[in-house]
Protein backbone atom coordinates (compact mmCIF):
# COMPACT_ATOMS: atom_id res chain seq x y z
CA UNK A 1 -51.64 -0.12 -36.40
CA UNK A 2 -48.44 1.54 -38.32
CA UNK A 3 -47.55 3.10 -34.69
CA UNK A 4 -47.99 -0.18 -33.04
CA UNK A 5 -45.69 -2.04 -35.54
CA UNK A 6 -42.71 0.64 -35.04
CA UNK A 7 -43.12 0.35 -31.36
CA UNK A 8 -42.82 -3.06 -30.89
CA UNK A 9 -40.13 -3.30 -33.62
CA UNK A 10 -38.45 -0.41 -31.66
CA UNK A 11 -38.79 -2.17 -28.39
CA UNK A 12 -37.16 -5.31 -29.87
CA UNK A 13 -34.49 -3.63 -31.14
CA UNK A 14 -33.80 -1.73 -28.11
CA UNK A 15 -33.77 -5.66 -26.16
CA UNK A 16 -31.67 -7.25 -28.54
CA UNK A 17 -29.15 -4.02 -28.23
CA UNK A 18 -29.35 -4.30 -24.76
CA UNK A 19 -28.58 -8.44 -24.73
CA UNK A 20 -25.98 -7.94 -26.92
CA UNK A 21 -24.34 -4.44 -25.43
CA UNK A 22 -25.75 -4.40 -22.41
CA UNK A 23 -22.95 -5.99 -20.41
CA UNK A 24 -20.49 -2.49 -21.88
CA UNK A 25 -22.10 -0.54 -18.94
CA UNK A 26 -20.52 -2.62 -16.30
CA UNK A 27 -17.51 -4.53 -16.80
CA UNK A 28 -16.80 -7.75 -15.98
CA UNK A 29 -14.14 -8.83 -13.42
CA UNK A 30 -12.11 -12.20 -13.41
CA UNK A 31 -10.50 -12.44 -10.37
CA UNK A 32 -7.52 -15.07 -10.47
CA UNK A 33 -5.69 -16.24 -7.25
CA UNK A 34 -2.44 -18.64 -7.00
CA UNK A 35 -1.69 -20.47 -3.70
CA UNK A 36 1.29 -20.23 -2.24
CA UNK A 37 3.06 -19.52 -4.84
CA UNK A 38 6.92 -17.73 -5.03
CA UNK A 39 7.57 -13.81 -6.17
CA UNK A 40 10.55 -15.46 -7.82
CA UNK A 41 8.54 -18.42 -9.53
CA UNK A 42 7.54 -16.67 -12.72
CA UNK A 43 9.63 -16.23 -15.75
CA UNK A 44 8.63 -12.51 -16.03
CA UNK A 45 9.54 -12.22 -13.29
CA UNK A 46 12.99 -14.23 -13.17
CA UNK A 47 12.65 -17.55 -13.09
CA UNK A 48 15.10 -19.54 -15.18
CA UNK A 49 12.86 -22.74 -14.53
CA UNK A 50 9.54 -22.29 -15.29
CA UNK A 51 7.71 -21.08 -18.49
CA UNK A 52 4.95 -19.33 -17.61
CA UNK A 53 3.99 -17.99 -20.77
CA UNK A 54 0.29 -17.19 -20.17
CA UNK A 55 1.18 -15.61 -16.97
CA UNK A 56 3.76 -13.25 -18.74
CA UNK A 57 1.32 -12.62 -21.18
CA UNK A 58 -1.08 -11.15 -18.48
CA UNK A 59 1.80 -9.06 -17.43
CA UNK A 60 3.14 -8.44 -20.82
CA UNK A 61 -0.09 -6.76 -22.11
CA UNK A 62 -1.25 -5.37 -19.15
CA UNK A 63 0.24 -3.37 -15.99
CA UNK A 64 2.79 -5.56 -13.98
CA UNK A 65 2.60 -3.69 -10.33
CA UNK A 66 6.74 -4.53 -9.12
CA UNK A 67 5.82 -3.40 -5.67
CA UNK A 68 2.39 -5.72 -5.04
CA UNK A 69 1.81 -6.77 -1.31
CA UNK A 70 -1.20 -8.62 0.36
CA UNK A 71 -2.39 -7.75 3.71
CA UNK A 72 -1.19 -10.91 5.14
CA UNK A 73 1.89 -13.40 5.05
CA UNK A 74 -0.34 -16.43 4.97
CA UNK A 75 -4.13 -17.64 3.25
CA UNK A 76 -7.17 -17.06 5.54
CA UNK A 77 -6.10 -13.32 6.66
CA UNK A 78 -4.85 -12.25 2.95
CA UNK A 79 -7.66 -13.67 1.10
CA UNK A 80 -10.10 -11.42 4.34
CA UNK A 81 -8.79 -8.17 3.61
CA UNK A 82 -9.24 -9.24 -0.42
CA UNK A 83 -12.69 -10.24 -0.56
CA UNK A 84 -13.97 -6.97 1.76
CA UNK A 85 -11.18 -4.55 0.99
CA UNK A 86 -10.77 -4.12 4.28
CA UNK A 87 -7.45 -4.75 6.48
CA UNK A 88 -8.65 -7.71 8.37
CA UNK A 89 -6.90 -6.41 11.22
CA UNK A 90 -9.53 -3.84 11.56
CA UNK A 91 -12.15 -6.16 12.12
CA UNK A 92 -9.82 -9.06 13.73
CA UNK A 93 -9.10 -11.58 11.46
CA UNK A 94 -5.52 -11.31 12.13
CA UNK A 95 -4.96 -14.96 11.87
CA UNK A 96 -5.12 -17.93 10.23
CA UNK A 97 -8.46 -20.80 10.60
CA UNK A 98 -7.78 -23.61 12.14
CA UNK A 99 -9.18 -25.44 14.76
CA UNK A 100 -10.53 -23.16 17.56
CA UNK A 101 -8.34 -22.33 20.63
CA UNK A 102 -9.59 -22.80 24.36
CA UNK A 103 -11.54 -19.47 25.12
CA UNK A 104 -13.15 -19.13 22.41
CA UNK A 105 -16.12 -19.53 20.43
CA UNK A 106 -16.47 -21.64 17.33
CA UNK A 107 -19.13 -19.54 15.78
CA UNK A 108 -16.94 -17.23 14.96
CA UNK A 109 -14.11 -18.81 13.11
CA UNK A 110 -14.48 -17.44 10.26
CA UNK A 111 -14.99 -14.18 8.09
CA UNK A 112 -16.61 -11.79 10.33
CA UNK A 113 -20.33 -11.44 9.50
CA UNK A 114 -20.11 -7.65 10.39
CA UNK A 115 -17.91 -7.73 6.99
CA UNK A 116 -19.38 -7.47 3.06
CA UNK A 117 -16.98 -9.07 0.59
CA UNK A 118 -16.87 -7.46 -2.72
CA UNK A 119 -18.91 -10.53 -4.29
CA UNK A 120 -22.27 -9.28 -2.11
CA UNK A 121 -21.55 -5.39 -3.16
CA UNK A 122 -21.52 -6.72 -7.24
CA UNK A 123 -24.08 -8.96 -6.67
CA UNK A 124 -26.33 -6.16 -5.48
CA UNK A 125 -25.22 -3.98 -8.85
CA UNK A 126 -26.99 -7.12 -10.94
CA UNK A 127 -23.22 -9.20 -11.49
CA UNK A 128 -23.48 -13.23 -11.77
CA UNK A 129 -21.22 -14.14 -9.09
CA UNK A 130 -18.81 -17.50 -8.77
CA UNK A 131 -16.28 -18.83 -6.75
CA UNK A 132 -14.49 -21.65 -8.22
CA UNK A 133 -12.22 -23.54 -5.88
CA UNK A 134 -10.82 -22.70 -2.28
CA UNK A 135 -12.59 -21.00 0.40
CA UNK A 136 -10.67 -20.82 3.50
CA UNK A 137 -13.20 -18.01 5.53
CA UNK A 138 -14.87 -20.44 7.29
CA UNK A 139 -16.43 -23.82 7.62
CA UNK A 140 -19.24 -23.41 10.00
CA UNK A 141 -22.70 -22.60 7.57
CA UNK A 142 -23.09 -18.65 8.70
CA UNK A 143 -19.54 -18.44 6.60
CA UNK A 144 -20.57 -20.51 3.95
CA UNK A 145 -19.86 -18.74 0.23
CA UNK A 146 -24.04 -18.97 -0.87
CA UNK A 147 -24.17 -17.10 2.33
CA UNK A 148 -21.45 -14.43 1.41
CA UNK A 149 -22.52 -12.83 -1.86
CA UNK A 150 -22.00 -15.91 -4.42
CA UNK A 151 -24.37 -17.23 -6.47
CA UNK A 152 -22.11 -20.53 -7.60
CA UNK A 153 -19.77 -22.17 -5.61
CA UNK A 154 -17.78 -25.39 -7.17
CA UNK A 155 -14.88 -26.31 -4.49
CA UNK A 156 -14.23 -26.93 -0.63
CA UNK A 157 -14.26 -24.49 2.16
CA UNK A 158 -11.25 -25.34 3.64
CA UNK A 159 -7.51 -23.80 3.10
CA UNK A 160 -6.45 -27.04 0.98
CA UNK A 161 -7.43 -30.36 -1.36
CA UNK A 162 -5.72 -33.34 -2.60
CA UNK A 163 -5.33 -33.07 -6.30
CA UNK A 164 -6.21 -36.25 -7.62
CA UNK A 165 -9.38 -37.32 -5.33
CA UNK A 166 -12.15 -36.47 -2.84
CA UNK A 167 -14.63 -38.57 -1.37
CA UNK A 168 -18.33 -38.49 0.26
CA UNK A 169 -17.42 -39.08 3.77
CA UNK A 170 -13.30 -37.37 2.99
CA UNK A 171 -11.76 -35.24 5.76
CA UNK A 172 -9.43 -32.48 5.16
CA UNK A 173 -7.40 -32.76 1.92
CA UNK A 174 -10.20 -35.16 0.90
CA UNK A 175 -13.35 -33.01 1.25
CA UNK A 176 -16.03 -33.55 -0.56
CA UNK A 177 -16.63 -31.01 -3.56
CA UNK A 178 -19.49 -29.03 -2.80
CA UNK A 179 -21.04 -27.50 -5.70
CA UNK A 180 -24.68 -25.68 -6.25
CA UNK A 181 -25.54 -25.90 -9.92
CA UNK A 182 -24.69 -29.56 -11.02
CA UNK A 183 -23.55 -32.55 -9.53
CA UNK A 184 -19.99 -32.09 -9.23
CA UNK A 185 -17.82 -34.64 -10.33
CA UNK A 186 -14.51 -37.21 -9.95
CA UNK A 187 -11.39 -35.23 -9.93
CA UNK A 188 -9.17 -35.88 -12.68
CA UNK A 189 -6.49 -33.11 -11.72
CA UNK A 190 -8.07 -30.37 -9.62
CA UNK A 191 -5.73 -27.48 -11.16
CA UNK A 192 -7.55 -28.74 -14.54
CA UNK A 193 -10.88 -28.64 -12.95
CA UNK A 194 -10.97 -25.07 -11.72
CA UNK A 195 -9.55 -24.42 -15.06
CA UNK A 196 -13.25 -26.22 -16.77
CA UNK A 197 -15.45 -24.53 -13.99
CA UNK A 198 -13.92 -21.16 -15.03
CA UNK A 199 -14.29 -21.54 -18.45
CA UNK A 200 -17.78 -22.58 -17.96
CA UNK A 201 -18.68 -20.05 -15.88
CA UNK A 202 -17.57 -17.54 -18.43
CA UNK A 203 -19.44 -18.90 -21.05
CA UNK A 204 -22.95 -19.42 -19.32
CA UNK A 205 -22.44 -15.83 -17.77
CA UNK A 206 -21.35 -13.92 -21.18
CA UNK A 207 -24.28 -12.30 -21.73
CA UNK A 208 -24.53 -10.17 -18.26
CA UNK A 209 -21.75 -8.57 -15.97
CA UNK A 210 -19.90 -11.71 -13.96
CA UNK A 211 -17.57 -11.77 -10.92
CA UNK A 212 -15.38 -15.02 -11.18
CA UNK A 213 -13.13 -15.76 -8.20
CA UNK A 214 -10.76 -18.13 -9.72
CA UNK A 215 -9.23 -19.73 -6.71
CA UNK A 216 -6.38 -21.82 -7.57
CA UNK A 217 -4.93 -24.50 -4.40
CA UNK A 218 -1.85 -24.59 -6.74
CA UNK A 219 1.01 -25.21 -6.19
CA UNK A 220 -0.04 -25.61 -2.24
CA UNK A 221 0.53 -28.83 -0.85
CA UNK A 222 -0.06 -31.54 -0.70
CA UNK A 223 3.22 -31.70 -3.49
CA UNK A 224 0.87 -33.56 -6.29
CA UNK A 225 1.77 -32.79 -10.00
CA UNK A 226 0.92 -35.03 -12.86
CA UNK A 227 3.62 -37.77 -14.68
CA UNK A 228 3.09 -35.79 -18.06
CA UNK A 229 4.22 -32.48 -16.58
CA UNK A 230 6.98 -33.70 -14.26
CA UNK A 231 8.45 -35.23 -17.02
CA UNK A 232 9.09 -32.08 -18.43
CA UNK A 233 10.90 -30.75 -15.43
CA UNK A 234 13.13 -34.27 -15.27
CA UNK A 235 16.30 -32.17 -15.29
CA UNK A 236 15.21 -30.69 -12.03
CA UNK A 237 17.39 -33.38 -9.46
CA UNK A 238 15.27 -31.82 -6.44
CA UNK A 239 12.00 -33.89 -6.26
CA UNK A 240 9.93 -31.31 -4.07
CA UNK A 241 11.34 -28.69 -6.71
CA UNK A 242 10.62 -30.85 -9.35
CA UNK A 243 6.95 -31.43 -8.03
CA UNK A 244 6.70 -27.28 -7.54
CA UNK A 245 7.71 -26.61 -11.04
CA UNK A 246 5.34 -28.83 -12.69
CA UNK A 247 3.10 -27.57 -10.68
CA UNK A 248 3.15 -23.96 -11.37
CA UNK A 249 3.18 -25.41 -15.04
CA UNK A 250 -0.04 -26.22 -14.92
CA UNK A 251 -1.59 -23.43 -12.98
CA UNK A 252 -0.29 -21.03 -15.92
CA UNK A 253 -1.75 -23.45 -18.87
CA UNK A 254 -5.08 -23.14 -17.04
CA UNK A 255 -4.76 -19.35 -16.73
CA UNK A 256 -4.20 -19.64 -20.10
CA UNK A 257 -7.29 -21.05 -20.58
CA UNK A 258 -9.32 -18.56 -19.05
CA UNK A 259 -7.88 -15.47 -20.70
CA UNK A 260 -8.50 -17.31 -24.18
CA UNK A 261 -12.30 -18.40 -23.34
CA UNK A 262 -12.54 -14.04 -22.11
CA UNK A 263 -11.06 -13.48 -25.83
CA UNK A 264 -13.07 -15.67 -27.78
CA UNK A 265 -16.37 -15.15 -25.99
CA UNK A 266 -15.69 -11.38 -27.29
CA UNK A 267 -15.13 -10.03 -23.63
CA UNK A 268 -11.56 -8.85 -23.34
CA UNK A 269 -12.84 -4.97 -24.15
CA UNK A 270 -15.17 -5.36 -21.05
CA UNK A 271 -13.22 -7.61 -18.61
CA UNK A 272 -10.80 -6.46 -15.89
CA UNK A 273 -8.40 -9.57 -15.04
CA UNK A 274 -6.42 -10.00 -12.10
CA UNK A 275 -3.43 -12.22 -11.26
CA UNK A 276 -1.81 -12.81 -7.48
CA UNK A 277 -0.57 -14.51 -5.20
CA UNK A 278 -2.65 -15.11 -1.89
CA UNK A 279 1.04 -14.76 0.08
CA UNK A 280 4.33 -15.41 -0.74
CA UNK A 281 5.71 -19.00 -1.46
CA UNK A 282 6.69 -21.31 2.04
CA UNK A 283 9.98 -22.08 0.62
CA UNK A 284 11.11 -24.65 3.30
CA UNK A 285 7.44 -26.48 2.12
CA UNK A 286 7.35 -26.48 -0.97
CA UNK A 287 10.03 -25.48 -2.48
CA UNK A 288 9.37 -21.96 -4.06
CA UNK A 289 11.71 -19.31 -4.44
CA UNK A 290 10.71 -15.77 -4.12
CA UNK A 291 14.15 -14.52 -5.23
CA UNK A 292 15.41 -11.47 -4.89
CA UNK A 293 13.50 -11.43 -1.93
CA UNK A 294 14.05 -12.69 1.47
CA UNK A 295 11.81 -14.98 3.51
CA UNK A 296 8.60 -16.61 2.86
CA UNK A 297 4.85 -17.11 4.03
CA UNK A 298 4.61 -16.94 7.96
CA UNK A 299 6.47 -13.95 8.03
CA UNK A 300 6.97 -10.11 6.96
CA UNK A 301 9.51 -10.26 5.20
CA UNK A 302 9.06 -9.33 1.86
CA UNK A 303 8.83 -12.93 0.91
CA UNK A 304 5.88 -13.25 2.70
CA UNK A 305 3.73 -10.35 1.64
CA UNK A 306 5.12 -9.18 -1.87
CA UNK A 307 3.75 -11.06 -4.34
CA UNK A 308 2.84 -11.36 -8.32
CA UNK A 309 0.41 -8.74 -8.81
CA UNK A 310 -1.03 -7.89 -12.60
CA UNK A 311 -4.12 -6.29 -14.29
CA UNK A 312 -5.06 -6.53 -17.79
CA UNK A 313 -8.08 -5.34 -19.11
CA UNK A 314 -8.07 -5.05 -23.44
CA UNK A 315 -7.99 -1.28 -24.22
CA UNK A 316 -8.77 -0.10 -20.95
CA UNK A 317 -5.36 -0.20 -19.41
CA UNK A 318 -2.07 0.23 -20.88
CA UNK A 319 -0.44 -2.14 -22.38
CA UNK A 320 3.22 -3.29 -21.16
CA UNK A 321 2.84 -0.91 -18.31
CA UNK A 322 5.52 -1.05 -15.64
CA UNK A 323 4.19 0.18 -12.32
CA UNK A 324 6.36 0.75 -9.49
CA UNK A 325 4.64 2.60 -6.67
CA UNK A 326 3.46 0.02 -3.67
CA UNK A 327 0.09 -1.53 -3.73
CA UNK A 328 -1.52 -3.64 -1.34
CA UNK A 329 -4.41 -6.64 -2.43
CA UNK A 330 -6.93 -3.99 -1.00
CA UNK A 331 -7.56 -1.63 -3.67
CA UNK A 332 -8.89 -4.58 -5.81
CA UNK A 333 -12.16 -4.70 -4.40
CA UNK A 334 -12.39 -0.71 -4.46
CA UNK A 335 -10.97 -1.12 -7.82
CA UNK A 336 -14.30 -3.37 -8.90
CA UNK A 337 -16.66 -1.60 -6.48
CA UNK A 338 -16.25 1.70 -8.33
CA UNK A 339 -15.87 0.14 -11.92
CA UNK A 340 -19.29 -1.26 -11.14
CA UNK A 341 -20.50 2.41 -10.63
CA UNK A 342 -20.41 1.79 -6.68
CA UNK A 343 -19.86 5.28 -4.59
CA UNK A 344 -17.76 5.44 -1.85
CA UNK A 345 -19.69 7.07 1.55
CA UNK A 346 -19.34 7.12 5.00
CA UNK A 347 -21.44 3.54 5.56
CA UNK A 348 -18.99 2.20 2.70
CA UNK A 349 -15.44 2.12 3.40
CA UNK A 350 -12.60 0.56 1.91
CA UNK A 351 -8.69 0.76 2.98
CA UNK A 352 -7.49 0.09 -0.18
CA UNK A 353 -8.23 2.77 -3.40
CA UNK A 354 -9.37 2.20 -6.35
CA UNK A 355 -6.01 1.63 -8.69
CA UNK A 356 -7.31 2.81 -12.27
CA UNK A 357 -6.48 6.64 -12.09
CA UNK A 358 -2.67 5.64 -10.72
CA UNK A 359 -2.36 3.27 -13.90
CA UNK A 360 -3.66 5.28 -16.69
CA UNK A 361 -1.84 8.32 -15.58
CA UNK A 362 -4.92 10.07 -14.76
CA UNK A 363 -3.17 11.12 -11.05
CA UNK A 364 0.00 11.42 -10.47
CA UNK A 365 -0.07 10.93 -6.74
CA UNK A 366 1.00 7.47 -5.00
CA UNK A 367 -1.89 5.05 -3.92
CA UNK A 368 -0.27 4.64 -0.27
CA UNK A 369 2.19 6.61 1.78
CA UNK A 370 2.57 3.87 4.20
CA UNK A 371 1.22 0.47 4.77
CA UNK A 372 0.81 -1.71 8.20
CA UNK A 373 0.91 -5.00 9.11
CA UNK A 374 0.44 -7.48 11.79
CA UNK A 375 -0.11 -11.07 11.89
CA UNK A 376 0.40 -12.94 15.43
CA UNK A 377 3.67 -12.30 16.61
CA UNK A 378 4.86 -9.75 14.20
CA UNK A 379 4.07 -6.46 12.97
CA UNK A 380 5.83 -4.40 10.22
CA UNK A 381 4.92 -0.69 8.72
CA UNK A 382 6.41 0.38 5.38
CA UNK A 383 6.36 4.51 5.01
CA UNK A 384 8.14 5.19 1.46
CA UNK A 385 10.81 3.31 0.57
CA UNK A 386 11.72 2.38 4.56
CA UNK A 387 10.34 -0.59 6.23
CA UNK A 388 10.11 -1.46 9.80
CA UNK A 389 9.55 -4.62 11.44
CA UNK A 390 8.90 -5.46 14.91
CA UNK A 391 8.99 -8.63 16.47
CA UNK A 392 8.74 -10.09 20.05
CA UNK A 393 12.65 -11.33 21.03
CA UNK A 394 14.86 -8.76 19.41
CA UNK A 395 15.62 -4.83 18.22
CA UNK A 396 13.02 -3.80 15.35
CA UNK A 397 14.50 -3.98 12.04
CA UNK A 398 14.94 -1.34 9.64
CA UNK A 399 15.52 -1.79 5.94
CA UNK A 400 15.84 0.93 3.19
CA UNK A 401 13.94 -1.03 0.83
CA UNK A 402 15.07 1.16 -2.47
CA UNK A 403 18.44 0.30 -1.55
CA UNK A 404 17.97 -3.47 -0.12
CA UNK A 405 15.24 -5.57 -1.75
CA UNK A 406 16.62 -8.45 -0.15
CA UNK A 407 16.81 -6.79 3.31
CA UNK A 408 20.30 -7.72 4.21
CA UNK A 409 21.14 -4.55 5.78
CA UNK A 410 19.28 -3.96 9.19
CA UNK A 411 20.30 0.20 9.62
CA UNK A 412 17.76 0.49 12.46
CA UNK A 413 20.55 1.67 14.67
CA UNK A 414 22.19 3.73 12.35
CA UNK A 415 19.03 5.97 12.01
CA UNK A 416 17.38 5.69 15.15
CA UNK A 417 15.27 8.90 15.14
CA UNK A 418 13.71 7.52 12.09
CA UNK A 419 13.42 3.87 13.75
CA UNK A 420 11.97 5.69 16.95
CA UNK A 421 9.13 7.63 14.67
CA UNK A 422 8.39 4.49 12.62
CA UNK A 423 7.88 2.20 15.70
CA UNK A 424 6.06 4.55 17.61
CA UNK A 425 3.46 4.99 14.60
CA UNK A 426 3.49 1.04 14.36
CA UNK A 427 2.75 0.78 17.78
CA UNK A 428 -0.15 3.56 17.72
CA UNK A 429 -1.79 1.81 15.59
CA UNK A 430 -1.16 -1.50 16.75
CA UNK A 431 -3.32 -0.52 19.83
CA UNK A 432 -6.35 0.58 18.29
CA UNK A 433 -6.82 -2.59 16.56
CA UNK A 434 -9.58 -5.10 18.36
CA UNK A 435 -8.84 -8.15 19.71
CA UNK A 436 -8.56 -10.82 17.01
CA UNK A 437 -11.62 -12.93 16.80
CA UNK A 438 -9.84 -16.25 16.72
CA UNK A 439 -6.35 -17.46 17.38
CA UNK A 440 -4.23 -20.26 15.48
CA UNK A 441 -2.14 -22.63 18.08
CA UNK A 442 -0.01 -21.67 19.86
CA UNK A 443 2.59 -23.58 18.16
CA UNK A 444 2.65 -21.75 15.25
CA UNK A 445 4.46 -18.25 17.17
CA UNK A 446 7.65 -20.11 17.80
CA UNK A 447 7.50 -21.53 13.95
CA UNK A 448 7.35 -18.16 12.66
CA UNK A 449 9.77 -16.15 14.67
CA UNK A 450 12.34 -19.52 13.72
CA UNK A 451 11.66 -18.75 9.79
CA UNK A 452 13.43 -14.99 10.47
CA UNK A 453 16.49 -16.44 11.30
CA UNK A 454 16.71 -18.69 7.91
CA UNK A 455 19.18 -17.92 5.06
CA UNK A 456 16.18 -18.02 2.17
CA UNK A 457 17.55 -18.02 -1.78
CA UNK A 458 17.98 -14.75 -3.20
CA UNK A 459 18.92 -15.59 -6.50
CA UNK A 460 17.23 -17.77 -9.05
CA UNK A 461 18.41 -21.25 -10.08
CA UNK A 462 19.78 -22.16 -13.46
């Protein structure tokens, strides 16, 4: 009976460890994702206008990568390579959803169903998984979010939502809000919805290993901020500006929010969060500034693809780290994949690597050597500190980028062997690409190639 009585006390014990502990064999990963938002938009990282406090703090006390890119200058493509860790060149989501084009087929708009995002990998290691907010990988129901490795979805599957409203029979901006656990309800401000889904997803999933995809719309139009915060931005005489900075206001108080739920649920030892931008801010849109850097979404530029790009994890990484060797979006979801004891093989493949040796000093190697791009009419390659883009009406560009953040100085000519080498690589690769699997309009090639020949703001506002 004696034996009995210490093995059931012993079993108990061992369950009650497990509840409590059992979560420290696989860390949990928060996942948090701006919208359109500038490089030059933060304070840490410039910006004169806007407190982002919680934001800095993220960067502050964790690793702030200077040289961050995404895969993409714009949402659908950049949040594709993301979710899979994939280049979504290589499996021809070069560009972005919208309606189909003549020639071809609607049932495959959408993220590739040849493709695992990391959500289905975790979800397979035993993780709770949740996206909360925008989609943007496809509308039709093969695409869906249930149907791509989340267990909870609370948002819209489009690429963009009114702040203040949806409605049951809404189109566009007005989509309904779909959601799988509860009856999701009225809008009050969407950033400060996301904000209560995340910190109730958090706190119903404490207990096991979670995935949350915190997918922020903000500050992507439409240009909707509430009277409380633009009245704190009244100095700002620009009303699109004003509308931006507010904006971005509120995005960081709700990031806020979700690194102090992690803290006082007793997870920041065990959670990995992530901060970025989905591309670089459309600064003749809405108004952001990516300052020092030229250009904006829609193009390759570094505006377009360098972005905000921070992990913090209590403990684990170091604290007020400054890391300056290029990155990509990619090596997130290798980054989680082998956290979550994942091993890499030949049937599982990532292009990006998994960032936690490079941080804690544990290699001393680079990430990447070189890093390609192309998105409709454009295609760039970036091989150490040189950057090349090519684009369909003029000479390719060169910029030394160690020497010319801002790339002002186009030296292609000046160092043609090297322009020669870097274009012919470009263009080797270029052609073993597939054929994407869906186009945007047509319209949007002579948009783009008119946004190279802006003068964009490289230097912040006072």
């Amino acid at each position: 009976m004696k034996s009995i009585f210490v093995f059931f006390a012993f079993t108990f014990l061992l369950v009650s460890t497990n509840s409590v502990f059992g979560q420290n064999q696989k860390p949990n990963f928060v996942l948090i994702v701006a919208d359109d938002l500038g490089f030059g938009d933060l304070s840490f990282n410039g910006s004169k206008q806007i407190p982002t406090i919680n934001i800095d703090k993220l960067a502050h006390e964790g690793v702030n990568f200077t040289q961050g890119y995404v895969s993409a200058p714009v949402c659908s493509p950049s949040r594709a390579g993301l979710l899979t860790g994939r280049n979504q060149v290589h499996f021809g989501h070069d560009n972005n959803l919208g309606g189909n084009q003549p020639g071809f087929d609607s049932q495959y708009l959408g993220l590739p169903l040849t493709e695992t995002t990391i959500a289905t990998r975790l979800k397979n290691f035993g993780y709770s998984t949740g996206l909360i907010g925008k989609w943007h990988l496809g509308t039709e129901p093969q695409f869906h979010p249930l149907k791509r490795g989340f267990d909870e979805f609370w948002g819209y599957t489009g690429g963009g939502h009114d702040y203040f409203e949806w409605t049951p029979d809404g189109k566009g901006y007005k989509s309904p809000i779909e959601c799988n656990y509860k009856t999701p309800q009225p809008i009050t401000y969407i950033t400060d919805d996301k904000g209560d889904e995340c910190v109730d997803f958090i706190k119903r999933h404490k207990n096991e290993p979670f995935f949350l995809f915190a997918s922020f719309n903000a500050p992507h139009a439409p240009m909707h901020a509430t009277a409380a915060d633009l009245e704190l931005f009244k100095n700002i005489k620009d009303e699109k500006r004003r509308k931006y900075c507010a904006m971005v206001y509120r995005l960081d108080i709700n990031v806020g929010r979700i690194m102090e739920t992690v803290e006082k649920e007793g997870l920041a030892e065990n959670t990995l969060i992530v901060f970025i931008s989905d591309n670089g801010g459309p600064v003749n849109t809405n108004s952001s500034i990516n300052a020092p850097l030229n250009g904006q979404k829609g193009i390759l530029y570094e505006g377009g693809i360098r972005v905000p790009f921070i992990m913090n994890w209590k403990g684990k990484l170091p604290a007020g780290k400054t890391y300056n060797n290029p990155v990509i979006s990619l090596d997130f979801a290798a980054t989680f994949f082998e956290l979550a004891c994942g091993k890499i093989t030949d049937e599982i493949k990532f292009d990006g690597v998994n960032l936690m040796p490079f941080v804690t000093g544990k290699t001393d190697t680079k990430p990447h050597e070189s890093m390609n791009w192309r998105f409709t009419i454009s295609a760039a390659i970036r091989d150490g500190d040189w950057k090349l883009i090519r684009l369909p009406d003029r000479l390719p560009m060169l910029y030394n980028l160690a020497d010319d953040i801002s790339e002002q100085n186009d030296v292609a000519l000046q160092n043609l062997d090297r322009t020669k080498l870097m274009l012919k690589t470009l263009g080797d690769w270029d052609v073993s690409m597939p054929h994407p699997v869906f186009l945007e309009g047509a319209v949007w090639k002579v948009r783009q190639l008119n946004l190279y020949d802006i003068d964009y703001p490289l230097v912040q506002p006072k």
